[in-house]
C-alpha atoms as a PDB file:
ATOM      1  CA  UNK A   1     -35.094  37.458   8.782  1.00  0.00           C
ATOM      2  CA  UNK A   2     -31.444  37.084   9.787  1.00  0.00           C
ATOM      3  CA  UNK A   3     -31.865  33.210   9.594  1.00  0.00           C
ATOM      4  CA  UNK A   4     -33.747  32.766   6.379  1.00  0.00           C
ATOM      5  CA  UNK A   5     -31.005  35.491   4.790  1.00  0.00           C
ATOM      6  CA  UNK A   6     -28.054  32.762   6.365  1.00  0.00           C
ATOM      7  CA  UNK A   7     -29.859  29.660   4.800  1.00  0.00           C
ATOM      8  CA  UNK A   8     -30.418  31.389   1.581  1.00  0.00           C
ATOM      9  CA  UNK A   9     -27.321  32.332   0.853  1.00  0.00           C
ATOM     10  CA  UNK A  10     -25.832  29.054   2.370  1.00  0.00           C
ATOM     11  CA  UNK A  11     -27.687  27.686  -0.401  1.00  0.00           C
ATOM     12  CA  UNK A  12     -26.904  29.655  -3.033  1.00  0.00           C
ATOM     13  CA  UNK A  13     -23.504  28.736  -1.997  1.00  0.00           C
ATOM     14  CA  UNK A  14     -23.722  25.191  -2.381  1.00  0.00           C
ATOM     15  CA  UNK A  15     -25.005  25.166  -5.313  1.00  0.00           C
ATOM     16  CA  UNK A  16     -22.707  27.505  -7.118  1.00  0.00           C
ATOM     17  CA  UNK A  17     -20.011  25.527  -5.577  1.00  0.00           C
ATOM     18  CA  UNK A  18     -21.391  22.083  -7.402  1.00  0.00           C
ATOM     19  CA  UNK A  19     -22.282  23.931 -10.359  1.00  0.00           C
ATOM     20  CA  UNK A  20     -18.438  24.402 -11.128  1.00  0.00           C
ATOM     21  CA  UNK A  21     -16.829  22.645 -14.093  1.00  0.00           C
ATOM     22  CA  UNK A  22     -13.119  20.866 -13.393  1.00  0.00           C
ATOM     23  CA  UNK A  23      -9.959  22.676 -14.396  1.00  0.00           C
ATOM     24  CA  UNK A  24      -7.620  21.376 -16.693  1.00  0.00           C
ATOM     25  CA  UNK A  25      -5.006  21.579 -13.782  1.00  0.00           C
ATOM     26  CA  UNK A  26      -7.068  20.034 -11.418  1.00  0.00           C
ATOM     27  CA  UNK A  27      -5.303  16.701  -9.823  1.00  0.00           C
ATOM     28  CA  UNK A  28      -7.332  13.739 -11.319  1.00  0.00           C
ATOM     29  CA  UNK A  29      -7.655  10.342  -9.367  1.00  0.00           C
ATOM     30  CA  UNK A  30      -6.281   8.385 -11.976  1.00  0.00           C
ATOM     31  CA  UNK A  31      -3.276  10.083 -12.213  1.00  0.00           C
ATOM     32  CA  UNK A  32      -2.699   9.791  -8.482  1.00  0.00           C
ATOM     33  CA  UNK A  33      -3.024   5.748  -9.169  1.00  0.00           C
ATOM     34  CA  UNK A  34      -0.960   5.204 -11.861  1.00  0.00           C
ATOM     35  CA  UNK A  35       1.406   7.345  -9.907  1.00  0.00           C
ATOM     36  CA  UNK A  36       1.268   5.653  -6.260  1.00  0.00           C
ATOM     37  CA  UNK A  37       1.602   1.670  -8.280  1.00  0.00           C
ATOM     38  CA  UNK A  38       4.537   2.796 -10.095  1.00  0.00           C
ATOM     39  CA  UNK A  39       6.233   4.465  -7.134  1.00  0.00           C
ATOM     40  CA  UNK A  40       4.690   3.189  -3.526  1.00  0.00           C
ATOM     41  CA  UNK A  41       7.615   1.394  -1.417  1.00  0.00           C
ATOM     42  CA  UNK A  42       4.607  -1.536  -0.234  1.00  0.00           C
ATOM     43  CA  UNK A  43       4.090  -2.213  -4.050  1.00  0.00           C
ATOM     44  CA  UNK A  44       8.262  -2.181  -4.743  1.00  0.00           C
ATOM     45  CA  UNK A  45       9.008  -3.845  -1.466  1.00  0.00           C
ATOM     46  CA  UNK A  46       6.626  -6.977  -2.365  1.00  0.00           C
ATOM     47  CA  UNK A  47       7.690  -6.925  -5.980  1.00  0.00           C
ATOM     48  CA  UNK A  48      11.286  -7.538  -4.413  1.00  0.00           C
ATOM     49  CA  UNK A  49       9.752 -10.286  -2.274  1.00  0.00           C
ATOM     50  CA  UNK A  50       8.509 -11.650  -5.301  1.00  0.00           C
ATOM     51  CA  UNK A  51      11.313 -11.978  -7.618  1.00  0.00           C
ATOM     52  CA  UNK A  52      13.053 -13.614  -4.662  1.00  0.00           C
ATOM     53  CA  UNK A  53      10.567 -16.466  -4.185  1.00  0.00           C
ATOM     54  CA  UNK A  54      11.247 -16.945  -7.888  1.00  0.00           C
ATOM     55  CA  UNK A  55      14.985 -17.675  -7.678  1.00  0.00           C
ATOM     56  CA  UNK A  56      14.962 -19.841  -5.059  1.00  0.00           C
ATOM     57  CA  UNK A  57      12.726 -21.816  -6.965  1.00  0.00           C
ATOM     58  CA  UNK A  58      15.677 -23.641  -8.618  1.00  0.00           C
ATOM     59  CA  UNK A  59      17.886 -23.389  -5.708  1.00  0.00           C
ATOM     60  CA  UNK A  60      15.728 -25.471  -3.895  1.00  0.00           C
ATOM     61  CA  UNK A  61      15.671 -28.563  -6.999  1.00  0.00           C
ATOM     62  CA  UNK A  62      19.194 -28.115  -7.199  1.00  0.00           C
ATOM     63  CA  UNK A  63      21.461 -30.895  -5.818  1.00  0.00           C
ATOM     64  CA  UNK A  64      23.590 -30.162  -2.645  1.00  0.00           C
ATOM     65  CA  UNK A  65      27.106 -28.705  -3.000  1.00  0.00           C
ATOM     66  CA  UNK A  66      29.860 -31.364  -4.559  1.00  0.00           C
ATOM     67  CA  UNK A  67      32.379 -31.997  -1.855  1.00  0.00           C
ATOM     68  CA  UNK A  68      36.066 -31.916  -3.434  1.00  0.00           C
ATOM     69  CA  UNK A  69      39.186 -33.175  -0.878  1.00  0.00           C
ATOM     70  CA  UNK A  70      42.692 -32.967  -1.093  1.00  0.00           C
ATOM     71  CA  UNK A  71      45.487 -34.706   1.673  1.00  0.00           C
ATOM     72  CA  UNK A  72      48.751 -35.811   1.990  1.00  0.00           C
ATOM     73  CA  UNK A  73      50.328 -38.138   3.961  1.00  0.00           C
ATOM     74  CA  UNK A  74      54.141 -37.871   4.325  1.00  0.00           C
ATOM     75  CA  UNK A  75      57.074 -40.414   6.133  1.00  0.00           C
ATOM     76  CA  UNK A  76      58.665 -37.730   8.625  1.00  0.00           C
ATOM     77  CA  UNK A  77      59.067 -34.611   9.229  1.00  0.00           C
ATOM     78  CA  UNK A  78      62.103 -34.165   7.852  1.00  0.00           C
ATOM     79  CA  UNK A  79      61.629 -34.358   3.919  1.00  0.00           C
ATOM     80  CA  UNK A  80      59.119 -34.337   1.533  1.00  0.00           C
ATOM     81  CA  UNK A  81      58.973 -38.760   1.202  1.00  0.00           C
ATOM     82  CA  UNK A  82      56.470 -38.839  -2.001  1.00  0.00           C
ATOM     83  CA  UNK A  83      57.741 -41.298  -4.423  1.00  0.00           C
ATOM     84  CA  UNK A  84      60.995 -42.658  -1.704  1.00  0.00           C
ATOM     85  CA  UNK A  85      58.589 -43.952   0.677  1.00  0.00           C
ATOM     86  CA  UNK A  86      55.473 -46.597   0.323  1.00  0.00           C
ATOM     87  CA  UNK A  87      53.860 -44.924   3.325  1.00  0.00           C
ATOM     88  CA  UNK A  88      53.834 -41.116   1.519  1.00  0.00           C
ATOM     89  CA  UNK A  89      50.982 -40.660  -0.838  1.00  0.00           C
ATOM     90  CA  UNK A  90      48.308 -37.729  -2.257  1.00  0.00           C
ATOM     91  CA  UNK A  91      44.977 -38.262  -1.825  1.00  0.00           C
ATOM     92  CA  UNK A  92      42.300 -36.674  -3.641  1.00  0.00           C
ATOM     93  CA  UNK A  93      38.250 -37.503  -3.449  1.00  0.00           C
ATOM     94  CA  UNK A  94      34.781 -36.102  -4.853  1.00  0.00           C
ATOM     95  CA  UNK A  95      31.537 -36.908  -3.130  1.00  0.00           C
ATOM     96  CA  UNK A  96      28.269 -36.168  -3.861  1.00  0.00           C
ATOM     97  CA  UNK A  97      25.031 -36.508  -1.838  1.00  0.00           C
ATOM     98  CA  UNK A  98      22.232 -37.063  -3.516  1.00  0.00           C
ATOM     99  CA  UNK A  99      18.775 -36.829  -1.734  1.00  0.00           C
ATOM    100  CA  UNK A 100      16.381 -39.740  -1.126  1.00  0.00           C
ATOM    101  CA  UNK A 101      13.682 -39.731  -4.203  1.00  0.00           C
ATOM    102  CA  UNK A 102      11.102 -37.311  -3.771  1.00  0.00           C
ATOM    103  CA  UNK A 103      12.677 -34.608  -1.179  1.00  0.00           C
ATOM    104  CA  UNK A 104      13.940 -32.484  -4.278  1.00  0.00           C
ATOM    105  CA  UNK A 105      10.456 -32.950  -6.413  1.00  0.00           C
ATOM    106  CA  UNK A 106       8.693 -31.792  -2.842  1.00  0.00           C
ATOM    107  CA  UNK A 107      11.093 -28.966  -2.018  1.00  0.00           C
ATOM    108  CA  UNK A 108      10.490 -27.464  -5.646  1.00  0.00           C
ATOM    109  CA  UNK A 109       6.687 -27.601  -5.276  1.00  0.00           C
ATOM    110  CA  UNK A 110       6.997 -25.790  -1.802  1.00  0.00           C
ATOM    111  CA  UNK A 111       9.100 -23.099  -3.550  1.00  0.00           C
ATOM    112  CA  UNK A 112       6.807 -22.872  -6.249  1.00  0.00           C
ATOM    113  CA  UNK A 113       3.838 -22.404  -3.882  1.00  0.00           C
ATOM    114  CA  UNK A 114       5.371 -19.944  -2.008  1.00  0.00           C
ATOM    115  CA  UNK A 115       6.639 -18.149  -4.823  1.00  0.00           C
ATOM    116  CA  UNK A 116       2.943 -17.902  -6.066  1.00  0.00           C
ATOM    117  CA  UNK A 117       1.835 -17.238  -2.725  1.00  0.00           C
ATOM    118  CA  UNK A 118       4.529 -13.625  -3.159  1.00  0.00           C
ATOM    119  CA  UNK A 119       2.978 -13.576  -6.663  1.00  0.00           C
ATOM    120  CA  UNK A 120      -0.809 -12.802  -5.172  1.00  0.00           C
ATOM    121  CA  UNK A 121       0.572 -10.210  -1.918  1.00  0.00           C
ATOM    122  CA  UNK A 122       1.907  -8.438  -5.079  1.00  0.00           C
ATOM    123  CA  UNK A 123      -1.304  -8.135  -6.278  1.00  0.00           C
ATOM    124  CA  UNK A 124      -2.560  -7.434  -2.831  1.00  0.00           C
ATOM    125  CA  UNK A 125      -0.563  -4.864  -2.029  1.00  0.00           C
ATOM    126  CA  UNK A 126      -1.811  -3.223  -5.467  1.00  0.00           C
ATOM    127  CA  UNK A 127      -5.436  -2.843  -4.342  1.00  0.00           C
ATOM    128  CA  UNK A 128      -4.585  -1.668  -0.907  1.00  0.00           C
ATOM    129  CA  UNK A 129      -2.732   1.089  -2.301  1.00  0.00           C
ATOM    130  CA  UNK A 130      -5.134   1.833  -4.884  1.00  0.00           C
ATOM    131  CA  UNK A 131      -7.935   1.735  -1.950  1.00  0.00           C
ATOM    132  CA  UNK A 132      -5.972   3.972   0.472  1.00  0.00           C
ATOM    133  CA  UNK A 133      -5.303   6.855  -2.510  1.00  0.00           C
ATOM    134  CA  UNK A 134      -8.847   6.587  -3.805  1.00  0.00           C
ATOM    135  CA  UNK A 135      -9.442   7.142  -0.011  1.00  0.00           C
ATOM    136  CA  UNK A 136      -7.072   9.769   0.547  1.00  0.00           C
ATOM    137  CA  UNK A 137      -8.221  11.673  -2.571  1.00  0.00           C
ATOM    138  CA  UNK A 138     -12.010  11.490  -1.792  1.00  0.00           C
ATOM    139  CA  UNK A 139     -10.724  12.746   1.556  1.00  0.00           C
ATOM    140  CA  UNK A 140      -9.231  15.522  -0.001  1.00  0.00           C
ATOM    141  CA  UNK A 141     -12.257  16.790  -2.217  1.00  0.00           C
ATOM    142  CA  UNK A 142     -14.382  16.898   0.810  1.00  0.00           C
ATOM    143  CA  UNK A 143     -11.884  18.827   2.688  1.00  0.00           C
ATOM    144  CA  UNK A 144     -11.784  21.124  -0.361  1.00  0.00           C
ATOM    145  CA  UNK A 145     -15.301  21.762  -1.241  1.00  0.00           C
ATOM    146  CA  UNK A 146     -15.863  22.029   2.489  1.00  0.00           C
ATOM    147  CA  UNK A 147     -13.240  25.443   2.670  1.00  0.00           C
ATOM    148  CA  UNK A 148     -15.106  26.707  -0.111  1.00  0.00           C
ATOM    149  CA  UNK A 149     -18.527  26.582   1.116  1.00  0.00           C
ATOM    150  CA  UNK A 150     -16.870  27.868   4.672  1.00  0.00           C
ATOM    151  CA  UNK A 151     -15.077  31.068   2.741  1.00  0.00           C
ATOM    152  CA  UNK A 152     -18.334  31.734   0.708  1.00  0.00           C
ATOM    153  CA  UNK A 153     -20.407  31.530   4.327  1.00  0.00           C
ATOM    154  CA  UNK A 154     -17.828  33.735   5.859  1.00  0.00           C
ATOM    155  CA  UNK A 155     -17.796  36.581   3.169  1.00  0.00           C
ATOM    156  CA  UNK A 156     -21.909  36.140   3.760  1.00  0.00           C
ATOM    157  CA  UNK A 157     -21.628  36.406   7.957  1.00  0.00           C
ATOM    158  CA  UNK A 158     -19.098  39.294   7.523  1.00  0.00           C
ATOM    159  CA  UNK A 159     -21.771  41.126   5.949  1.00  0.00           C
ATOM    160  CA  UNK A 160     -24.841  39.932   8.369  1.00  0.00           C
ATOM    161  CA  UNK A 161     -22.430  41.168  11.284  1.00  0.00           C
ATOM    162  CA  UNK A 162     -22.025  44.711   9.760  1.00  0.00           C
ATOM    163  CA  UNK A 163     -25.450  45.086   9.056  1.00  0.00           C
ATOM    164  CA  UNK A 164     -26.256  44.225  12.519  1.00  0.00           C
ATOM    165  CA  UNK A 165     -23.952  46.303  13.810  1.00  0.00           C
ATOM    166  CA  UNK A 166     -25.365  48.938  11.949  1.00  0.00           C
ATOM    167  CA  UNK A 167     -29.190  48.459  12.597  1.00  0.00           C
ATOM    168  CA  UNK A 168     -27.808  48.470  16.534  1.00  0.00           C
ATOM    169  CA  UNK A 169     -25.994  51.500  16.246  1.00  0.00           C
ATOM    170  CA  UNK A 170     -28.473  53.712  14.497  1.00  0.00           C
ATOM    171  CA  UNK A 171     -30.975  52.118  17.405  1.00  0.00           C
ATOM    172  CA  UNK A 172     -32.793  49.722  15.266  1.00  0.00           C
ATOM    173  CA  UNK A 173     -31.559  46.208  15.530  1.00  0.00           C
ATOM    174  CA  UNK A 174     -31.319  44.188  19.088  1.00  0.00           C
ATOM    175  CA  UNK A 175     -27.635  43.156  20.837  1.00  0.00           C
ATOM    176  CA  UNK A 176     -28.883  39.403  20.413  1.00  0.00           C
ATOM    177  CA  UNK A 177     -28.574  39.839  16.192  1.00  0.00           C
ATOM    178  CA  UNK A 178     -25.172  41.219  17.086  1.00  0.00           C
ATOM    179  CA  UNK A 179     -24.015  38.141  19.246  1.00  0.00           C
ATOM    180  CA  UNK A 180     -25.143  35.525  17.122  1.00  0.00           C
ATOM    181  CA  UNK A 181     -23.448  36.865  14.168  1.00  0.00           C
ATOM    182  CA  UNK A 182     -20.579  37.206  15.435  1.00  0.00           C
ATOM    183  CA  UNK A 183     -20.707  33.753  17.055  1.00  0.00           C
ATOM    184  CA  UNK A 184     -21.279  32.737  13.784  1.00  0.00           C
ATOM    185  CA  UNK A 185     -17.598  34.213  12.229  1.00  0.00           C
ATOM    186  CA  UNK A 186     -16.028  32.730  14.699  1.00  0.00           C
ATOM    187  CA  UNK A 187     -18.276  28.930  14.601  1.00  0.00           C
ATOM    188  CA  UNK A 188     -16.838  29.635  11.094  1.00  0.00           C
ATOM    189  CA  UNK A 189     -13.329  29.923  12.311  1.00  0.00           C
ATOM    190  CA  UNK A 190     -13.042  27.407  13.736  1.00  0.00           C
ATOM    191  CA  UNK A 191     -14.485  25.054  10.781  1.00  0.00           C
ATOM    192  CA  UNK A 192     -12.212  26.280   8.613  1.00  0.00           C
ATOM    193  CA  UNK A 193      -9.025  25.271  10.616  1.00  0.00           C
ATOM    194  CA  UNK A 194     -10.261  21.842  11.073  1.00  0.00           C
ATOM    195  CA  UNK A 195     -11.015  21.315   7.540  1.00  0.00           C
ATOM    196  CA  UNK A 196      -7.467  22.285   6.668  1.00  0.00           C
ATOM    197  CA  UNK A 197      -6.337  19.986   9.288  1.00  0.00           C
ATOM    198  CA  UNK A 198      -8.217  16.965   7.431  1.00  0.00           C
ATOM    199  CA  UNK A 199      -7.067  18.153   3.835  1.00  0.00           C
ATOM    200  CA  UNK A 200      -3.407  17.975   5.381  1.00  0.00           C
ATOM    201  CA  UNK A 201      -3.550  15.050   6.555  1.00  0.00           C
ATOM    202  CA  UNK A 202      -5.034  13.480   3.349  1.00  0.00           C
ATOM    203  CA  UNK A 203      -2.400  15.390   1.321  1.00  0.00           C
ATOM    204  CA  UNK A 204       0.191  13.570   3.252  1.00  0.00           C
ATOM    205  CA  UNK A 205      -1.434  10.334   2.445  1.00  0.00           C
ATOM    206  CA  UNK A 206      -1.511  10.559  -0.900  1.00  0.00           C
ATOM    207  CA  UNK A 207       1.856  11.734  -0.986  1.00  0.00           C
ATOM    208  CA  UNK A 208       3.459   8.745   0.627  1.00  0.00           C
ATOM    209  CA  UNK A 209       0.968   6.424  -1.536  1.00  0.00           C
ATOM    210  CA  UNK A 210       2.885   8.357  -4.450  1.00  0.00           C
ATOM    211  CA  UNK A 211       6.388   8.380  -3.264  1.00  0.00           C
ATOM    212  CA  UNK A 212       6.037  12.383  -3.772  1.00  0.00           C
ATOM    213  CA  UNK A 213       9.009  14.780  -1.804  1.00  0.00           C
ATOM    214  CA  UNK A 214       6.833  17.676  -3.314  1.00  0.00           C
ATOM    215  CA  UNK A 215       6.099  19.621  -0.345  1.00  0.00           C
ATOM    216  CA  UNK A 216       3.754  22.635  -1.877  1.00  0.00           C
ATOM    217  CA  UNK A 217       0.317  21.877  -1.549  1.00  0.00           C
ATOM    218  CA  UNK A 218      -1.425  19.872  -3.872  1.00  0.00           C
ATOM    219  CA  UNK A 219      -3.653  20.860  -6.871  1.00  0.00           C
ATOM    220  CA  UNK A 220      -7.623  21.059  -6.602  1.00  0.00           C
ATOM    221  CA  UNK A 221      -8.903  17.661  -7.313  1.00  0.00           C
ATOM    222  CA  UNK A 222     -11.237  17.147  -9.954  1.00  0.00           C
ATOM    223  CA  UNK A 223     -14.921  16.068  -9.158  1.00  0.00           C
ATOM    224  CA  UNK A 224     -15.328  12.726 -10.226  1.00  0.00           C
ATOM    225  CA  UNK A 225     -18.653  12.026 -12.142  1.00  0.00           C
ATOM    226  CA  UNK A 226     -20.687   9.271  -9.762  1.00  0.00           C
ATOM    227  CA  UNK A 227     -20.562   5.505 -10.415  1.00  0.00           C
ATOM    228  CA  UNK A 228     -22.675   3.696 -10.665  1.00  0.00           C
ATOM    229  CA  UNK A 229     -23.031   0.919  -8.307  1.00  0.00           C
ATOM    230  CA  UNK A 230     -25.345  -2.151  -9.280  1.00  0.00           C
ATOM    231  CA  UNK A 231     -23.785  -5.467  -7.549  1.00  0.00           C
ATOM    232  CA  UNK A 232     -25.997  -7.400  -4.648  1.00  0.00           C
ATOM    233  CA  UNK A 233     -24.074  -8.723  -1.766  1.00  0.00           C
ATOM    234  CA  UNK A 234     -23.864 -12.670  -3.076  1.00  0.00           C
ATOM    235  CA  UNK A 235     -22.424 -11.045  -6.141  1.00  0.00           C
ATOM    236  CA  UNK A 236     -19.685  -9.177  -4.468  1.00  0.00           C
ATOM    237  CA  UNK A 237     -19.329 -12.148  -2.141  1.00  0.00           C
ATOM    238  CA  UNK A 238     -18.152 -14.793  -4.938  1.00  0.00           C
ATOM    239  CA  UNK A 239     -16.411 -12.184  -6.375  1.00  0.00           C
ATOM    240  CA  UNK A 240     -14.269 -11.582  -3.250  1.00  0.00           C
ATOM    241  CA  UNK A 241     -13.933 -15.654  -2.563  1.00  0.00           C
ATOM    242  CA  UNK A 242     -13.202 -16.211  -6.478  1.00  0.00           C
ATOM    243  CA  UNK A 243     -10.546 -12.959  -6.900  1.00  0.00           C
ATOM    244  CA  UNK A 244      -8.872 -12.148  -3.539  1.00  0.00           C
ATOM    245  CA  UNK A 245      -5.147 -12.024  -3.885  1.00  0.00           C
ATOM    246  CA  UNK A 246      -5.277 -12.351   0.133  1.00  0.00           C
ATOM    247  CA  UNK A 247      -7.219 -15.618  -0.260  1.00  0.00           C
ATOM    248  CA  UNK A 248      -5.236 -16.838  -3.023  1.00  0.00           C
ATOM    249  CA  UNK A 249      -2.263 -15.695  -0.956  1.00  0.00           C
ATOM    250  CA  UNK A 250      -3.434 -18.144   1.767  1.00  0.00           C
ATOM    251  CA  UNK A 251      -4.046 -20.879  -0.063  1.00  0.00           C
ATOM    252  CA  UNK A 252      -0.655 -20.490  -1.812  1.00  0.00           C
ATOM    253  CA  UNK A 253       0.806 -21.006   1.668  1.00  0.00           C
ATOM    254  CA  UNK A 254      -1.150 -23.742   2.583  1.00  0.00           C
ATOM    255  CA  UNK A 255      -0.005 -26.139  -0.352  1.00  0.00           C
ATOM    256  CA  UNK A 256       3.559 -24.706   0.529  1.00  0.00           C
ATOM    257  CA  UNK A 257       3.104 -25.909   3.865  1.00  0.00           C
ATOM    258  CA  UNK A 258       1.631 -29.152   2.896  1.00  0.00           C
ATOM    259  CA  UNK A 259       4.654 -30.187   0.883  1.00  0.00           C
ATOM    260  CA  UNK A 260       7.201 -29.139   3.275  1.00  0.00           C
ATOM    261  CA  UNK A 261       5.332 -31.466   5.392  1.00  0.00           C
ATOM    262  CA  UNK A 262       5.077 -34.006   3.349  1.00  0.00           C
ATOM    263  CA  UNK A 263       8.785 -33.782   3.134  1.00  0.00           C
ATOM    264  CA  UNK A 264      10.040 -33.433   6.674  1.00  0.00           C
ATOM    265  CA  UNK A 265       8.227 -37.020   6.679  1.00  0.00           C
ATOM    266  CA  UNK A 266      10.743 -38.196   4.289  1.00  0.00           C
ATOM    267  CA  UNK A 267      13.616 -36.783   6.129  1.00  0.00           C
ATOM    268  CA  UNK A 268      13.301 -40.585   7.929  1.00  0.00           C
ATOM    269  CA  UNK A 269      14.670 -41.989   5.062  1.00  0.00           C
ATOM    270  CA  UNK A 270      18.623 -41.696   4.403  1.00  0.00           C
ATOM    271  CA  UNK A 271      20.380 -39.749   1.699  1.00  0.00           C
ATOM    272  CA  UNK A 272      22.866 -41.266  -0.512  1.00  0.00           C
ATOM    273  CA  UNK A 273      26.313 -40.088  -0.777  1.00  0.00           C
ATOM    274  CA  UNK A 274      28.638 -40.987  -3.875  1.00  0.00           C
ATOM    275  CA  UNK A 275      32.240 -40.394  -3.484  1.00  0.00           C
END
């Protein structure tokens, strides 16, 4: 009788516990996401790698630094000679050096590669973080719905352990009810503190996706209606070769490196200097 009582009620528990609608103040998943992409330091951090690659886009197709020179050349030490003497005279030159044709045409490409290649670990970064909150958040429903069905079972074993205690003072009930529900309070116990050790630790996730300093506790999350889920695995396959910021990162990198390649090869041939 003591069992079927426990799984009753654990039932009843469960589904009272589904049953409940979502608060208005409940933390919603898609607030958490807009959230951690407007404030996680991976997101800002590649964004700033980014614009970088961009700029040196033209730095790299620009010509090298002009090269402006100034001298004098005096008769003695002993006065300034310029204009008495044919041996004193200023000199002044300009110079430029200007590449053999192609290195500046390949050198732009590579920087434009690469700056696509920054482009896509943007992107990249973006679904991590969205993965690792949507993680974090599922994380912290669990944790939640898991206290509740533990408090709910406690408030239930609390009462199985007085009546017990009860039938076997008054001489009616055995020792063994006794023992096993009290080793089920404290089974309970014991649940409960690791399931606020996992809804900590997801809180603190999804804090740092955020870029939150908040340090109360975090709002009930809403239950999220289920989604549907229809694609085979070929689908998701050429979906995943055809819209992977990491491949597209890759590949970025590899025409980068293919026209620095192409010109180291033309570093054989000399530059020109103009002066």
């Amino acid at each position: 009788m003591t069992r079927l009582t426990r799984s009753l009620g654990l039932a009843w528990v469960v589904g009272m516990l589904l049953a409940f609608p979502a608060n208005a103040q409940d933390l919603a998943l898609n607030d958490l996401i807009e959230l951690a992409l407007k404030n996680n330091p991976d997101i800002r951090v590649a964004e700033a790698r980014a614009a970088a690659a961009e700029q040196r886009i033209s730095q790299e197709a620009s010509l090298a630094d002009p090269m402006l020179s100034a001298g004098y050349q005096n008769e003695g030490f002993k006065k300034y000679t310029y204009g008495d003497s044919q041996d004193a005279w200023w000199m002044f030159s300009l110079s430029q050096t200007l590449p053999f044709p192609g290195k500046r045409g390949l050198q732009r490409e590579s920087a434009r590669y690469e700056a696509e290649s920054a482009r896509a670990a943007v992107e990249g970064r973006r679904r991590e973080v969205v993965g690792r909150v949507s993680q974090a958040y599922y994380d912290v429903m669990l944790a939640t719905k898991e206290l509740d069905i533990i408090e709910a079972r406690q408030s239930l074993a609390a009462r199985l352990e007085e009546a017990a205690l009860a039938r076997y003072a008054a001489g009616t009930g055995m020792q063994g009810d006794v023992i096993m529900a009290q080793a089920e309070k404290y089974m309970l116990m014991g649940s409960q503190a690791m399931a606020h050790a996992r809804r900590d630790s997801a809180e603190a996730m999804l804090k740092r996706e955020t870029g939150s300093q908040d340090l109360n506790p975090l709002p009930r999350p809403a239950m999220a209606p289920p989604t549907p889920f229809s694609y085979t695995l070929d689908e998701l396959i050429k979906r995943a070769l055809a819209g992977a910021p990491e491949l597209a990162e890759r590949r970025e990198m590899i025409s980068a490196s293919e026209k620095r390649l192409a010109r180291a090869r033309k570093e054989a041939w000399p530059d020109i200097t103009i002066m």
